[in-house]
C-alpha atoms as a PDB file:
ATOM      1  CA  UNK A   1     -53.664   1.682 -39.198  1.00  0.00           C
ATOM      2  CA  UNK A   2     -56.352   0.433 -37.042  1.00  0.00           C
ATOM      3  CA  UNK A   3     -54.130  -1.400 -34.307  1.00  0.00           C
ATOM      4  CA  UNK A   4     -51.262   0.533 -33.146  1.00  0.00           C
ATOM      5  CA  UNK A   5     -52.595  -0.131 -29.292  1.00  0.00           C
ATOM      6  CA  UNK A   6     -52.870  -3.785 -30.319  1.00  0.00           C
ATOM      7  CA  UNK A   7     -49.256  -3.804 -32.012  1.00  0.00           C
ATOM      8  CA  UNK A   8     -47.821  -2.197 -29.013  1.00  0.00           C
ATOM      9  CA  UNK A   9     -48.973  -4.404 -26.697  1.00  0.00           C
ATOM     10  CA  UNK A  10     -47.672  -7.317 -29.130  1.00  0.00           C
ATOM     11  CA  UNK A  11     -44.417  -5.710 -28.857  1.00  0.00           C
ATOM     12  CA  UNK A  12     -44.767  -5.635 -24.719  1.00  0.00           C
ATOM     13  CA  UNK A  13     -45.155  -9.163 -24.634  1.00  0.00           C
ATOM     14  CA  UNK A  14     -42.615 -10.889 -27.068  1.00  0.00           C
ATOM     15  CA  UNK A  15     -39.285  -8.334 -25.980  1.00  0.00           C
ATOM     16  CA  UNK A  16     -40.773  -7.774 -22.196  1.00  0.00           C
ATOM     17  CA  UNK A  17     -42.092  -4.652 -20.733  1.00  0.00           C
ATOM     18  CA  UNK A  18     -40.353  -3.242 -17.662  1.00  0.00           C
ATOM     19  CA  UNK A  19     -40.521  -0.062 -16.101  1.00  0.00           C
ATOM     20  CA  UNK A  20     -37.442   0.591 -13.078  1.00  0.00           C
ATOM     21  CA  UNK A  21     -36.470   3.539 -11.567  1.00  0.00           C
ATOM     22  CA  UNK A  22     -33.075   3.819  -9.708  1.00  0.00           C
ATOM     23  CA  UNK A  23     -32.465   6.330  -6.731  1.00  0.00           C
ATOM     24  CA  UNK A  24     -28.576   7.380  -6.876  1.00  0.00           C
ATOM     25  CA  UNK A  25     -27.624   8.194  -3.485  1.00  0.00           C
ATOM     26  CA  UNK A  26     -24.170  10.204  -2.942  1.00  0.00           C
ATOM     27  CA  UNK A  27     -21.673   8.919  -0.581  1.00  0.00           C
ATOM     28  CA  UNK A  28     -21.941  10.204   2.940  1.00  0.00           C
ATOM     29  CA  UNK A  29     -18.095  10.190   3.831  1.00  0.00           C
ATOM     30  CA  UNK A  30     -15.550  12.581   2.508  1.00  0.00           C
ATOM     31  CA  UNK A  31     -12.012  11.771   1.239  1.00  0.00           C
ATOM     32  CA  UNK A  32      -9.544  11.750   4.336  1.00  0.00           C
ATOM     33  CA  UNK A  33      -5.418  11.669   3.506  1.00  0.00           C
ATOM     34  CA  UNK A  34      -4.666   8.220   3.861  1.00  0.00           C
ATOM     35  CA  UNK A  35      -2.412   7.010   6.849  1.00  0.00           C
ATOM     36  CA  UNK A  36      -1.177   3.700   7.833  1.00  0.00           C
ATOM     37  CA  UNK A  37       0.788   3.171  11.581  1.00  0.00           C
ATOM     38  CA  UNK A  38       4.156   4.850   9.934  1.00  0.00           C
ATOM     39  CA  UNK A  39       2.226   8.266   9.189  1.00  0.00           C
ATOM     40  CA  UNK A  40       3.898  10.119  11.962  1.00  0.00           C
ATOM     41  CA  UNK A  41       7.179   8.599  10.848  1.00  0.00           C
ATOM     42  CA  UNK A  42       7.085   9.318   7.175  1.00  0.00           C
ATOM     43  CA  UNK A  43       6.139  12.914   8.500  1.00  0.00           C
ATOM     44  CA  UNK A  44       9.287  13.221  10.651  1.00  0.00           C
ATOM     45  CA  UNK A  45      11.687  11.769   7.852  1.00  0.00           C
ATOM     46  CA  UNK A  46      10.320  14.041   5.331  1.00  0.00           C
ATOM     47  CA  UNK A  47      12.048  17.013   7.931  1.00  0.00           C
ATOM     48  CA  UNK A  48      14.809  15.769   8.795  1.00  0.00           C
ATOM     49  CA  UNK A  49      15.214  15.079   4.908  1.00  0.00           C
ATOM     50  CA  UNK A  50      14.020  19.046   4.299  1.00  0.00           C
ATOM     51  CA  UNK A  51      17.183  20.018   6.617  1.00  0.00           C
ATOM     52  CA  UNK A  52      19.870  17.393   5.418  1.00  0.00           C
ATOM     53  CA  UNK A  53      22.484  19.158   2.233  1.00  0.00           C
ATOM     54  CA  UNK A  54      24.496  16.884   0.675  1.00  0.00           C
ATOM     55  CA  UNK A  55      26.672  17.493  -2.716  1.00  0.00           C
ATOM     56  CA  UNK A  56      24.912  14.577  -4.031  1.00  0.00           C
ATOM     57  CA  UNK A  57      21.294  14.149  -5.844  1.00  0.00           C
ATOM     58  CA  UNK A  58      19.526  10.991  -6.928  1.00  0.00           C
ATOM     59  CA  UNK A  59      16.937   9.930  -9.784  1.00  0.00           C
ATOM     60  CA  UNK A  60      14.629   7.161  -8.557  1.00  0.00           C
ATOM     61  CA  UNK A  61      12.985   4.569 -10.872  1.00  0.00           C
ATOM     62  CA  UNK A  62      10.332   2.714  -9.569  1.00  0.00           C
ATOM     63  CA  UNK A  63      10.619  -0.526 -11.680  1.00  0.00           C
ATOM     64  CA  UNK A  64       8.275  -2.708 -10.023  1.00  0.00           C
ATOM     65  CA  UNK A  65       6.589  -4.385  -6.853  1.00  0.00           C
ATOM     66  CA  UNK A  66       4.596  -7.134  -7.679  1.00  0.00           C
ATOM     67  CA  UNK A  67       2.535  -9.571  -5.933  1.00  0.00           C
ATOM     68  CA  UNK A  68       5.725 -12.592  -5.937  1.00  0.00           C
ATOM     69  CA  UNK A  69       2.586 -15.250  -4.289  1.00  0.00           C
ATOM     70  CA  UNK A  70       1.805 -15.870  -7.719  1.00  0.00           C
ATOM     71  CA  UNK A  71       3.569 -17.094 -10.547  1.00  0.00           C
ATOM     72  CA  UNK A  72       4.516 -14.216 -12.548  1.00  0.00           C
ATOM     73  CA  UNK A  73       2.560 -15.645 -15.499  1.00  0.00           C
ATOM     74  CA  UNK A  74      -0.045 -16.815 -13.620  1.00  0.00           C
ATOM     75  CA  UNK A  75      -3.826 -16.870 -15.258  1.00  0.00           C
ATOM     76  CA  UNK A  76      -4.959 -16.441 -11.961  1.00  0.00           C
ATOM     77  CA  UNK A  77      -4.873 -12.853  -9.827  1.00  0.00           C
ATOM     78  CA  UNK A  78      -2.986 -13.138  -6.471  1.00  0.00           C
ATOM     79  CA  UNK A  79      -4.578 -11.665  -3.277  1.00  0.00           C
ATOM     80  CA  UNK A  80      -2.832  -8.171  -3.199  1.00  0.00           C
ATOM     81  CA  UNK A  81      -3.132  -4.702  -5.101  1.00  0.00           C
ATOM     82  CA  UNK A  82      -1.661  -4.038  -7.957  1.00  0.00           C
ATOM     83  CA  UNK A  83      -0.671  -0.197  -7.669  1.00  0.00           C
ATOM     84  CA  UNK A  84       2.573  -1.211  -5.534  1.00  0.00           C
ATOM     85  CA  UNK A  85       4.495   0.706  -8.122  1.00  0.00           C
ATOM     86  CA  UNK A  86       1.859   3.808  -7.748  1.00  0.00           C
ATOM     87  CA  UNK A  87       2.064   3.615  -3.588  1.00  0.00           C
ATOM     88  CA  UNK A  88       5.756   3.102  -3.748  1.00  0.00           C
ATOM     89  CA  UNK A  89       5.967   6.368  -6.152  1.00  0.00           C
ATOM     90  CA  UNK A  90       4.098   8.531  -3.940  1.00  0.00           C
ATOM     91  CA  UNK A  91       5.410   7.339  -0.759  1.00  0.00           C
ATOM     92  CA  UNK A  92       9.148   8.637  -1.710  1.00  0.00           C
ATOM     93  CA  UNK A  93       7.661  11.437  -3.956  1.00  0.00           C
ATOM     94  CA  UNK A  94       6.216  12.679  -0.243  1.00  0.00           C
ATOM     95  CA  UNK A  95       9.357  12.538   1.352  1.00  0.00           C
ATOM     96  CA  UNK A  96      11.654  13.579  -1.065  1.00  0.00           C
ATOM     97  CA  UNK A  97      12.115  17.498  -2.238  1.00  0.00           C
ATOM     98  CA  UNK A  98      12.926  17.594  -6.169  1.00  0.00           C
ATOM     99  CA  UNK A  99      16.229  19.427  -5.384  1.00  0.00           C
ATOM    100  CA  UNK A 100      17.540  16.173  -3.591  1.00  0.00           C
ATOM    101  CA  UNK A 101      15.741  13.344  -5.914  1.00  0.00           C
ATOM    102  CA  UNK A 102      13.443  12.697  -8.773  1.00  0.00           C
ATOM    103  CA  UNK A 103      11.175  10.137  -8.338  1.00  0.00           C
ATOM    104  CA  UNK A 104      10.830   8.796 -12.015  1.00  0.00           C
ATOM    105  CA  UNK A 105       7.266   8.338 -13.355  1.00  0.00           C
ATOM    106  CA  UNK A 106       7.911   6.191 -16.619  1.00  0.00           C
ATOM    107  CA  UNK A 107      10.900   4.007 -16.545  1.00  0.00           C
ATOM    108  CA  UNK A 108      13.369   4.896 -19.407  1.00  0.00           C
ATOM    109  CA  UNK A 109      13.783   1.863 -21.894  1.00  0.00           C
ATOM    110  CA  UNK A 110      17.344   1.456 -21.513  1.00  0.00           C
ATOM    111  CA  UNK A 111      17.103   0.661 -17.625  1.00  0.00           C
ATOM    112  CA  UNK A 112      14.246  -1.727 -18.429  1.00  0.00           C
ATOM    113  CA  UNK A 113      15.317  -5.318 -17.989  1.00  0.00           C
ATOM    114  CA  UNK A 114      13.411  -6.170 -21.096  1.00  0.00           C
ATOM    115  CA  UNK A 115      15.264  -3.962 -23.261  1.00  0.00           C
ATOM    116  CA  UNK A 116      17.515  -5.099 -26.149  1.00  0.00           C
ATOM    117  CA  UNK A 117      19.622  -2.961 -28.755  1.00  0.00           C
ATOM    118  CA  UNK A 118      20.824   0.514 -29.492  1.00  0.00           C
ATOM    119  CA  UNK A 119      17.917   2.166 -27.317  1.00  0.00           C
ATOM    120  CA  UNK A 120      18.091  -0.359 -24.241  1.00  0.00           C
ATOM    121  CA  UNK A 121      20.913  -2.621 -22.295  1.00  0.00           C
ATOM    122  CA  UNK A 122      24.281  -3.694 -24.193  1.00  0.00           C
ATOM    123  CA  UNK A 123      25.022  -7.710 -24.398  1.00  0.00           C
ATOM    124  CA  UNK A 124      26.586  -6.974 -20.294  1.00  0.00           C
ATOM    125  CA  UNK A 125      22.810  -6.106 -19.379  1.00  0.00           C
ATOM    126  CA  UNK A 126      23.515  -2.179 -18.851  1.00  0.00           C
ATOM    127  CA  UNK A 127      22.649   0.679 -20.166  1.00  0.00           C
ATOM    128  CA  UNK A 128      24.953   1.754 -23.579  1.00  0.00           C
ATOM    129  CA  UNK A 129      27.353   4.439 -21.837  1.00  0.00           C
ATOM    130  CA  UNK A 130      27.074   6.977 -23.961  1.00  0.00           C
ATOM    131  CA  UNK A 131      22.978   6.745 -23.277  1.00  0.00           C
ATOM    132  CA  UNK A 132      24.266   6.870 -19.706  1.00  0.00           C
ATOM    133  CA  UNK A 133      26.358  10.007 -20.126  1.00  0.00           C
ATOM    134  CA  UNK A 134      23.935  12.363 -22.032  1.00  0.00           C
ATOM    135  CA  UNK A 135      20.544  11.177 -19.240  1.00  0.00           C
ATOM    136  CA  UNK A 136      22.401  11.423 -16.085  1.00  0.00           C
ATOM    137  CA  UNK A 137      23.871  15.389 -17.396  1.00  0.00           C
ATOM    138  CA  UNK A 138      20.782  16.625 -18.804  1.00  0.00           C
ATOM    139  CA  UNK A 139      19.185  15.538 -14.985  1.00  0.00           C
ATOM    140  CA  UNK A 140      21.794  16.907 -13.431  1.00  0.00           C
ATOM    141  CA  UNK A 141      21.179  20.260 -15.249  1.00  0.00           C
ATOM    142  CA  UNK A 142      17.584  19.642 -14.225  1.00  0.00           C
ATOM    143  CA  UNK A 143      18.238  19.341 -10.474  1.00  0.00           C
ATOM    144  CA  UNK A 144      20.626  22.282 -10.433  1.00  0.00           C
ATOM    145  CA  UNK A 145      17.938  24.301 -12.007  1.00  0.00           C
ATOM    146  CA  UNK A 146      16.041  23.525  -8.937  1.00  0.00           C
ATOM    147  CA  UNK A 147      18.760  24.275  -6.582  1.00  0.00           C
ATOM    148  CA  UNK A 148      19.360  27.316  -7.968  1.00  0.00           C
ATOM    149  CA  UNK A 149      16.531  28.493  -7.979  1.00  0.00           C
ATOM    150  CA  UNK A 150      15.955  27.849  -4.291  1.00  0.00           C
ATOM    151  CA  UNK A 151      19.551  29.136  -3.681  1.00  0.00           C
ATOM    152  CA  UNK A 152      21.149  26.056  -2.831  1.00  0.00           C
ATOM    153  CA  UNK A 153      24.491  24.704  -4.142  1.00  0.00           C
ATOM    154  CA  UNK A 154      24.702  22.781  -6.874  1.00  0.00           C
ATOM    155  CA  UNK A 155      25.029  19.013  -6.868  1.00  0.00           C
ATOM    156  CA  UNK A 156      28.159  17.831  -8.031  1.00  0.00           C
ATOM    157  CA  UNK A 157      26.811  14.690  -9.149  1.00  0.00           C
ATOM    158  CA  UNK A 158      23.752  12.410  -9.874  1.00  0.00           C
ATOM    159  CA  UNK A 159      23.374   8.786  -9.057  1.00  0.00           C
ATOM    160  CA  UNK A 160      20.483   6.680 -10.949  1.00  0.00           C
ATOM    161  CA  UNK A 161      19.034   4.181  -8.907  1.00  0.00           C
ATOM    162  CA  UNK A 162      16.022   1.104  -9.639  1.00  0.00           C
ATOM    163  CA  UNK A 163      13.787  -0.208  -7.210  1.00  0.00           C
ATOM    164  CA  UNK A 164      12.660  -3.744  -7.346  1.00  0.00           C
ATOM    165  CA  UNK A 165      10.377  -5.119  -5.207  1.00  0.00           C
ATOM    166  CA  UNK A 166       8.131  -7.921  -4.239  1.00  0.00           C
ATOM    167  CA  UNK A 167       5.471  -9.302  -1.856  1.00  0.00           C
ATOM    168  CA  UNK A 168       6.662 -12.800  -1.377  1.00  0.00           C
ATOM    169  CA  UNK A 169       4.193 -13.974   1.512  1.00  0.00           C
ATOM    170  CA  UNK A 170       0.589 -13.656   2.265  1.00  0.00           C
ATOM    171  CA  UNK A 171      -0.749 -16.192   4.751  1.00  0.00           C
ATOM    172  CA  UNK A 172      -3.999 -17.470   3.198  1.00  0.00           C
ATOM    173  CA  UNK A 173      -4.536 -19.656   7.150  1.00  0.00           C
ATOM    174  CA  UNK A 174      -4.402 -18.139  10.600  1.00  0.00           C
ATOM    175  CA  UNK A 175      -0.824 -18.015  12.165  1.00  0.00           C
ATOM    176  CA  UNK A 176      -3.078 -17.983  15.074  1.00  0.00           C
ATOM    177  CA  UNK A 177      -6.064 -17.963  16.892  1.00  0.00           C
ATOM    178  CA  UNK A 178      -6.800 -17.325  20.394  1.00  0.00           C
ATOM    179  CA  UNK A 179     -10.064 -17.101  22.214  1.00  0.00           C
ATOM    180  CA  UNK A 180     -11.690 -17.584  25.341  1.00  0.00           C
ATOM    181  CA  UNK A 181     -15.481 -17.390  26.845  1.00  0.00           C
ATOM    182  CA  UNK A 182     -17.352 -16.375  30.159  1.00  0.00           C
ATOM    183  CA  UNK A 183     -20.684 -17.395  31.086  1.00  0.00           C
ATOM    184  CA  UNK A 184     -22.297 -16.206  34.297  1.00  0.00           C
ATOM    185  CA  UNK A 185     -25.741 -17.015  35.692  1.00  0.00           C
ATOM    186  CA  UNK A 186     -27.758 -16.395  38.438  1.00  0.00           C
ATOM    187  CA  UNK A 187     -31.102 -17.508  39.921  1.00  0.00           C
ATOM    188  CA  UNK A 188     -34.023 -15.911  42.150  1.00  0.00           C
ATOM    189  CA  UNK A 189     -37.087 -15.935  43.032  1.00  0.00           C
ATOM    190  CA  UNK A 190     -38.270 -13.466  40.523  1.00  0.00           C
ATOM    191  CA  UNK A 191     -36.570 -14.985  37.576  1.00  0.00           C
ATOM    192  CA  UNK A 192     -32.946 -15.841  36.098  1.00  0.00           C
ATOM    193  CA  UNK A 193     -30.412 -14.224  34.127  1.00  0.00           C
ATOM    194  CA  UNK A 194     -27.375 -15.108  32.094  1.00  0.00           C
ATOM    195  CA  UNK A 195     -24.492 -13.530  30.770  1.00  0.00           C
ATOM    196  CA  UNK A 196     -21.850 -14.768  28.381  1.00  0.00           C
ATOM    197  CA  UNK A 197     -18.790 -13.233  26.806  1.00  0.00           C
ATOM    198  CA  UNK A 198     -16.448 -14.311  24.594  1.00  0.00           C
ATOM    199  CA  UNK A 199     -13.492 -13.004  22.677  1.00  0.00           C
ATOM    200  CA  UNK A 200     -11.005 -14.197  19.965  1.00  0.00           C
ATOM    201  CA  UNK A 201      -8.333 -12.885  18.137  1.00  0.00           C
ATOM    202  CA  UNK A 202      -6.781 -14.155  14.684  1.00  0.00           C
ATOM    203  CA  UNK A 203      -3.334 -12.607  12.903  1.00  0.00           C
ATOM    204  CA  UNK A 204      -1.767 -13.730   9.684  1.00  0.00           C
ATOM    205  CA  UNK A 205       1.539 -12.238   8.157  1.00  0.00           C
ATOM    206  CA  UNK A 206       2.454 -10.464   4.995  1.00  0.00           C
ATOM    207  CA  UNK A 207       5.879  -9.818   3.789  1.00  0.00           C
ATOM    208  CA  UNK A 208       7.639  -7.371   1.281  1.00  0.00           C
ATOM    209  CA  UNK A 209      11.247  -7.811  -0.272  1.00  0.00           C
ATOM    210  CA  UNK A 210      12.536  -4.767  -1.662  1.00  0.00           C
ATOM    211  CA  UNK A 211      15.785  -4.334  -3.275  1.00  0.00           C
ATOM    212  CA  UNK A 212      17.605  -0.804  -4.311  1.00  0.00           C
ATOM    213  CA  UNK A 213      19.881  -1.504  -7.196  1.00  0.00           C
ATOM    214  CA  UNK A 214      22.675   0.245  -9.119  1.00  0.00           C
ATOM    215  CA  UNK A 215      21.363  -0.333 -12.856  1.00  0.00           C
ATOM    216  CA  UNK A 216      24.523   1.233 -14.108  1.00  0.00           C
ATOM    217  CA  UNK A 217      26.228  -1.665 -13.127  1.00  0.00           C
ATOM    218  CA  UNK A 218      23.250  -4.068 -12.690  1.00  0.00           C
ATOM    219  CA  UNK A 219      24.091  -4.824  -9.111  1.00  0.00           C
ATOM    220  CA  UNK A 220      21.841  -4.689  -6.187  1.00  0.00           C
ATOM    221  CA  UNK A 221      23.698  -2.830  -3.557  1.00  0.00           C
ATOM    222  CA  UNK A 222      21.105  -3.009  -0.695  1.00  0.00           C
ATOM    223  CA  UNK A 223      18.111  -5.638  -0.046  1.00  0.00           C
ATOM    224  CA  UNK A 224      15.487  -5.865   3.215  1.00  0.00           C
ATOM    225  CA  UNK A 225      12.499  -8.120   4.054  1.00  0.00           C
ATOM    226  CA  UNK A 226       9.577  -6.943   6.088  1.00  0.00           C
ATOM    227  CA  UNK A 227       7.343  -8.902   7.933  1.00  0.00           C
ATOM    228  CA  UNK A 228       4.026  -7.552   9.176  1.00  0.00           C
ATOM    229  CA  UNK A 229       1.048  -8.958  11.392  1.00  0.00           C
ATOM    230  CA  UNK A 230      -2.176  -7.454  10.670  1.00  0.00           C
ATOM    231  CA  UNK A 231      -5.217  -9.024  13.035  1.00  0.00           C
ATOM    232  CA  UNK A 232      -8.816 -10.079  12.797  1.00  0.00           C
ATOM    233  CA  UNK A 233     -10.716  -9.198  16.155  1.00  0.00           C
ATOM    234  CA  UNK A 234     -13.814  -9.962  17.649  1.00  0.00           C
ATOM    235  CA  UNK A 235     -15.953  -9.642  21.036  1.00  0.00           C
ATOM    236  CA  UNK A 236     -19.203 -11.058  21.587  1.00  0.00           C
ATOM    237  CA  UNK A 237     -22.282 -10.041  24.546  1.00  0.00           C
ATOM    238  CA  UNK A 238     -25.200 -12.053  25.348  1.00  0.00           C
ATOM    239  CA  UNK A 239     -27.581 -11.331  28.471  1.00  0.00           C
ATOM    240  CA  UNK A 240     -30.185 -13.149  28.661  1.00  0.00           C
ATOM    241  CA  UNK A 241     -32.696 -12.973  31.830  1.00  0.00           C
ATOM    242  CA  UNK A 242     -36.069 -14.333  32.254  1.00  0.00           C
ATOM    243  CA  UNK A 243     -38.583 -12.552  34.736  1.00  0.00           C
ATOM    244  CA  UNK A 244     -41.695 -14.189  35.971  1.00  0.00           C
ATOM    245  CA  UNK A 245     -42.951 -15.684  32.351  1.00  0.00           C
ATOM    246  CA  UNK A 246     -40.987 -13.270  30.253  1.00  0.00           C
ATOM    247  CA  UNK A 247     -37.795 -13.700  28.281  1.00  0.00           C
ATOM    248  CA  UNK A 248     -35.527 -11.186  27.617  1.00  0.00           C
ATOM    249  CA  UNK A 249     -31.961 -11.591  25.637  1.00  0.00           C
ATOM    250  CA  UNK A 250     -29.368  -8.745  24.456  1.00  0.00           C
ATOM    251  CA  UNK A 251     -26.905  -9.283  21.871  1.00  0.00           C
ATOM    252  CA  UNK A 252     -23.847  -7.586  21.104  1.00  0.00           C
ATOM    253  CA  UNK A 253     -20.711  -8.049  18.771  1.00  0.00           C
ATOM    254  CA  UNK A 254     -17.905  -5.630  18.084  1.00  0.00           C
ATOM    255  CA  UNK A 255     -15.231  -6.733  15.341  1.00  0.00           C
ATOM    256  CA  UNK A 256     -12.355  -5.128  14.382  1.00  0.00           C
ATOM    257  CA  UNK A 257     -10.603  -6.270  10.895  1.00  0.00           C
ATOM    258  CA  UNK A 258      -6.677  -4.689   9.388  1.00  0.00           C
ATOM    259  CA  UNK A 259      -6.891  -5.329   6.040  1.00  0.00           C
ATOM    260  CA  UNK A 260      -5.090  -6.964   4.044  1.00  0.00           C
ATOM    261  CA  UNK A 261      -4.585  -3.944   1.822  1.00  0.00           C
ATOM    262  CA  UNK A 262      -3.636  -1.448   4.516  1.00  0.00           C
ATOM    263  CA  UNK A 263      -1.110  -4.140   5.842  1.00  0.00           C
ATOM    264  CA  UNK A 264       0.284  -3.943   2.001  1.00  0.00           C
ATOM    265  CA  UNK A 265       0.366   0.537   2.393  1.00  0.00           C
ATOM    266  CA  UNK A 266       1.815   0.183   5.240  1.00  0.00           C
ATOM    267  CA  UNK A 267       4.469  -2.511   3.928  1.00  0.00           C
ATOM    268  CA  UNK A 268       5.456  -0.022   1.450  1.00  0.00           C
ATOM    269  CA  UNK A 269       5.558   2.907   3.522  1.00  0.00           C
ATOM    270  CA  UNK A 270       8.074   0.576   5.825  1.00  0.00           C
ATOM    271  CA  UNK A 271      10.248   0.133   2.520  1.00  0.00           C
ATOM    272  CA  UNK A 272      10.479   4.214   1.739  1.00  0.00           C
ATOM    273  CA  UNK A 273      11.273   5.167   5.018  1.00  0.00           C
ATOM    274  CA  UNK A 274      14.413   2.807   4.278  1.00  0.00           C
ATOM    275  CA  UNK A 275      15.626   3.533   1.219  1.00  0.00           C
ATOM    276  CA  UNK A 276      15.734   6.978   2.260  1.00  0.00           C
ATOM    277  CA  UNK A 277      17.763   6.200   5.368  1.00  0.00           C
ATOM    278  CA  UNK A 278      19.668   4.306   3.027  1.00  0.00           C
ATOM    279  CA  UNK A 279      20.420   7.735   0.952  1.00  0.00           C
ATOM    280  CA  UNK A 280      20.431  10.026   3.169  1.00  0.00           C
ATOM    281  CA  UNK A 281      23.078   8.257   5.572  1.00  0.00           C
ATOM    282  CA  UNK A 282      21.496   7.344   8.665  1.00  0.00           C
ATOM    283  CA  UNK A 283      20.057  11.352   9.070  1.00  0.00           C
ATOM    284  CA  UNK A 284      16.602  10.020   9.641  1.00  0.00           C
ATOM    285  CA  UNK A 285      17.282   7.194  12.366  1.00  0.00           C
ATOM    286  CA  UNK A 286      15.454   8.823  14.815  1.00  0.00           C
ATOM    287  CA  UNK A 287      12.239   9.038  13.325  1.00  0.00           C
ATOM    288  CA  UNK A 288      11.980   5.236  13.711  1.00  0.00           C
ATOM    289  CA  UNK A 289      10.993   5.839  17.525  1.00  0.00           C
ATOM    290  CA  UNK A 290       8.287   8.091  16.474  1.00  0.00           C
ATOM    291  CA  UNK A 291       5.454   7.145  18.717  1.00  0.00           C
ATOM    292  CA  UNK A 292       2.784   5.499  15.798  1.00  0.00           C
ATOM    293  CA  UNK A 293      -0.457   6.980  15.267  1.00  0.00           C
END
């Protein structure tokens, strides 16, 4: 053919020509461990867990934390995370040795709510007891294994246990504000400055329910609330000076913002540290006046 230049050029103009080149840049920062205000506490329970013996273990099922702002069927996404589950998981998985609990990863169909029939909850919404039976001995053999292994006695029994939780506030206004301002001038007779200041400070609350329950029996046995304030701060500089014809001005802010999703972490790091003084029996009460990071 006599036009190929011609034809490509056709094709340039009708489907568009571009030419872009992208520069990837890595990230700068490394991964840190993450920590919330409870950090040293969750680090002091997890000892005085590591020293506590009891003739007792525990499997731990995670069932669910979910944002409770929104209606569960909701076509809209509330505010918060949705790994509660995940945080909640790893939170007790950190404080917990497997010799003393197993923190469940999938819940087993016959503690699910939803269940129905031979493989799930019987018409008094608990698990079939013969189901029961056979799970809870083959992880007791499990957690014996363990023990023995680490020479420890064996536990004499297992209790099964289901965690239900919910965030059922999230302020979407201010609880508060407070502020406040400074100006202060001055004049001479080479010129005139002024200097203002200002600084305000917002907080909102979030709030987690968290329930431990005995699915055996489908009975909750313990329940908390916790409230948390997490705060949006700000400070503000401005000189400003004029000498002879000139102008000068200096600007400076500094604001501070707690998330709303470390306020959720550190909501669910609250809620480990007390189940586990719930199963432990009060061995970890001291930890509680850890000084926070």
């Amino acid at each position: 053919m006599k036009f190929p230049g011609l034809f490509l050029l056709l094709l340039c103009v009708l489907g568009g020509c571009s030419s872009n080149q992208v520069a990837f840049q890595n990230v700068s920062s490394v991964p840190v461990n993450t920590t919330t205000s409870l950090s040293n506490v969750l680090a002091c329970t997890k000892e005085k867990i590591a020293s506590h013996n009891q003739n007792t273990a525990y499997l731990i099922i995670v069932r669910e934390v979910v944002d409770g702002t929104v209606r569960e069927r909701s076509t809209s996404d509330g505010p918060l995370g949705d790994a509660g589950v995940h945080q909640l998981q790893g939170a007790l998985v950190s404080l917990l040795n497997s010799e003393k609990a197993i923190v469940v990863d999938n819940q087993p169909s016959m503690f699910s709510k939803y269940s129905r029939g031979s493989t799930g909850l019987n018409k008094f919404g608990v698990p079939e007891s013969e189901a029961q039976v056979t799970y809870k001995e083959s992880m007791l053999n499990y957690v014996n294994a363990i023990r023995t292994g680490k020479g420890i006695r064996a536990a004499e029994s297992i209790v099964v246990l289901t965690i239900s939780g919910a965030f059922t506030r999230i302020d979407s206004a201010n609880l508060s504000n407070d502020g406040y301002g400074l100006t202060l001038g001055a004049n001479g007779s080479g010129g005139k400055g002024e200097i203002e200041f200002g600084k305000s400070v917002s907080k909102k609350v979030i709030s987690l329910s968290i329930n431990l329950i005995r699915p055996m029996l489908n009975t909750i046995i313990k329940s908390e609330s916790f409230d948390l304030e997490f705060y949006n701060s700000s400070k503000k500089y401005n000189v400003k000076g004029t000498v002879g014809e000139v102008d000068l001005g200096l600007a400076l802010s500094n604001t501070r913002i707690e998330s709303m999703h470390s306020a959720q972490q550190t909501l669910i790091d609250a809620s480990a540290i007390w189940l586990v003084e719930n199963l432990f029996s009060g061995s970890t009460k001291s930890c509680l006046t850890t000084q926070h990071v």
